[in-house]
Protein backbone atom coordinates (compact mmCIF):
# COMPACT_ATOMS: atom_id res chain seq x y z
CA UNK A 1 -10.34 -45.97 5.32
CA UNK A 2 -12.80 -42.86 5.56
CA UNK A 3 -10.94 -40.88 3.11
CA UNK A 4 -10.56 -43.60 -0.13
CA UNK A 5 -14.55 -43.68 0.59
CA UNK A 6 -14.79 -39.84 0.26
CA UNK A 7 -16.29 -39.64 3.37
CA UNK A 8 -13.67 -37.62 5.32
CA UNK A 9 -14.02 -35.00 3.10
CA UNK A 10 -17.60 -34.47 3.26
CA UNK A 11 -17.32 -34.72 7.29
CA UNK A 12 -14.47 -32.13 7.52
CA UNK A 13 -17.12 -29.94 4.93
CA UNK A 14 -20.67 -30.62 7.04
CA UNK A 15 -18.15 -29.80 10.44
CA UNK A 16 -17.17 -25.88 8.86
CA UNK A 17 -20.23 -25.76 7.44
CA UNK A 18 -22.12 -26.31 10.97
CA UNK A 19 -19.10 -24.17 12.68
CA UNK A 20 -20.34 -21.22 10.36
CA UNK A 21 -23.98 -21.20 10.85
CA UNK A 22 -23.32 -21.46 14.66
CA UNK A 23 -21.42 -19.01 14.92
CA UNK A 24 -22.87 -16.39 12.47
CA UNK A 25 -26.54 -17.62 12.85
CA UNK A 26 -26.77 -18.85 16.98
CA UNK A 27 -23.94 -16.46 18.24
CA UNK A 28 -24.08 -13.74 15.65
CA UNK A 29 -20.56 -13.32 15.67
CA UNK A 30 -18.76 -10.66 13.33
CA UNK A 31 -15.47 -11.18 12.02
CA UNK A 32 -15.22 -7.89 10.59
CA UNK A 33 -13.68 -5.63 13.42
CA UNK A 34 -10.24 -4.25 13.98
CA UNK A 35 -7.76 -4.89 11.76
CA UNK A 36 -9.97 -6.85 9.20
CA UNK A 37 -11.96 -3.45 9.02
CA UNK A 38 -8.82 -1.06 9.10
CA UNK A 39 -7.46 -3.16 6.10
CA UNK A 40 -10.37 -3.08 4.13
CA UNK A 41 -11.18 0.44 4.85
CA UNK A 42 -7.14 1.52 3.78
CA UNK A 43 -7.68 -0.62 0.54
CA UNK A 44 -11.22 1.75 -0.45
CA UNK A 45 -9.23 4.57 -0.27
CA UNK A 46 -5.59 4.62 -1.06
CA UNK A 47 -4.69 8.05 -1.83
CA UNK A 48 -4.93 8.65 1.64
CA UNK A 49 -1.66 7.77 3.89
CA UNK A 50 -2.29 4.20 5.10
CA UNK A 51 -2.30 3.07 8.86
CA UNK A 52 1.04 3.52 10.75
CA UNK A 53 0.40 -0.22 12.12
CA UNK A 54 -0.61 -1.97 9.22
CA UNK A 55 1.72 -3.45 6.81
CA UNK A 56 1.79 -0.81 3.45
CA UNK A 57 1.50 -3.36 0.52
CA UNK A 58 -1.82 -5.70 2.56
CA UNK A 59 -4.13 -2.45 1.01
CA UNK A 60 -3.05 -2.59 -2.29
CA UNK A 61 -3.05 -6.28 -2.82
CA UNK A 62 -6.52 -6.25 -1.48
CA UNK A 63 -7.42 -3.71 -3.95
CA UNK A 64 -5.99 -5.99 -6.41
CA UNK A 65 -7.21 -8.97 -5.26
CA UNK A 66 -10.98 -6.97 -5.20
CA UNK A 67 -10.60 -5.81 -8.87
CA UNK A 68 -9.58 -8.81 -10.11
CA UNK A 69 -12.71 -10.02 -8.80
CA UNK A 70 -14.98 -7.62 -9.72
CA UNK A 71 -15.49 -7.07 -5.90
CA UNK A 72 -18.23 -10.17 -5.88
CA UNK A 73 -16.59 -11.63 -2.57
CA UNK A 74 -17.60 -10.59 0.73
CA UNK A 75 -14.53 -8.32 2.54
CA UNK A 76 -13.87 -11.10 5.30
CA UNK A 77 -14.17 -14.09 2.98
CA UNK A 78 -11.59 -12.33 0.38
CA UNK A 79 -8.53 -11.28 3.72
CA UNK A 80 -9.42 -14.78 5.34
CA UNK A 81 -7.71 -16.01 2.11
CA UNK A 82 -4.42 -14.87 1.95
CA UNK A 83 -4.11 -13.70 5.78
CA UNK A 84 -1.92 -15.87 7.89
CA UNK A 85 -3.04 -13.85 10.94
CA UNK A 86 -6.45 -15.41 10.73
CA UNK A 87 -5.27 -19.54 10.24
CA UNK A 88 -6.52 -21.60 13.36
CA UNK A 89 -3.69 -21.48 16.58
CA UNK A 90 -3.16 -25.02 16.72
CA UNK A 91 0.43 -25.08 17.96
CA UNK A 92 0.41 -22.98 20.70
């Protein structure tokens, strides 16, 4: 009944929405560490040899990805969409 009303939608929105700001405003949490950083670093530069433990293409597709969009989107907002490593754990 919530979602023909269009309400679900705008709940499961305000929810992320309130998610976010806690944790980037209240906790100041930052995603971009580790691999996210490694990635994004190897797809900057990639005449260089890439990382012996990350995958050889994720670089370049970034650095497609990033041209393609004239590099306007923040680095963890543009691997958060197309990394599967990153996608809530709900089934374990």
């Amino acid at each position: 009944m919530l979602a023909k009303k269009g309400i679900l939608p705008g709940i499961i929105i305000s929810a992320l929405l309130i998610s976010y700001l806690f944790l980037t405003v209240i906790v100041r949490f930052n995603v971009f560490v580790s691999d996210v950083s490694g990635y994004w670093n190897d797809s900057l530069n990639l005449i260089t040899p890439f990382h012996k433990n990350h995958v050889p293409l994720y670089p370049i597709i970034i650095s497609i990805v990033r041209f393609l969009t004239f590099n306007i989107f923040q680095p963890t907002l543009l691997i958060w969409t197309f990394d599967k490593h990153n996608e809530p754990c709900l089934k374990r």
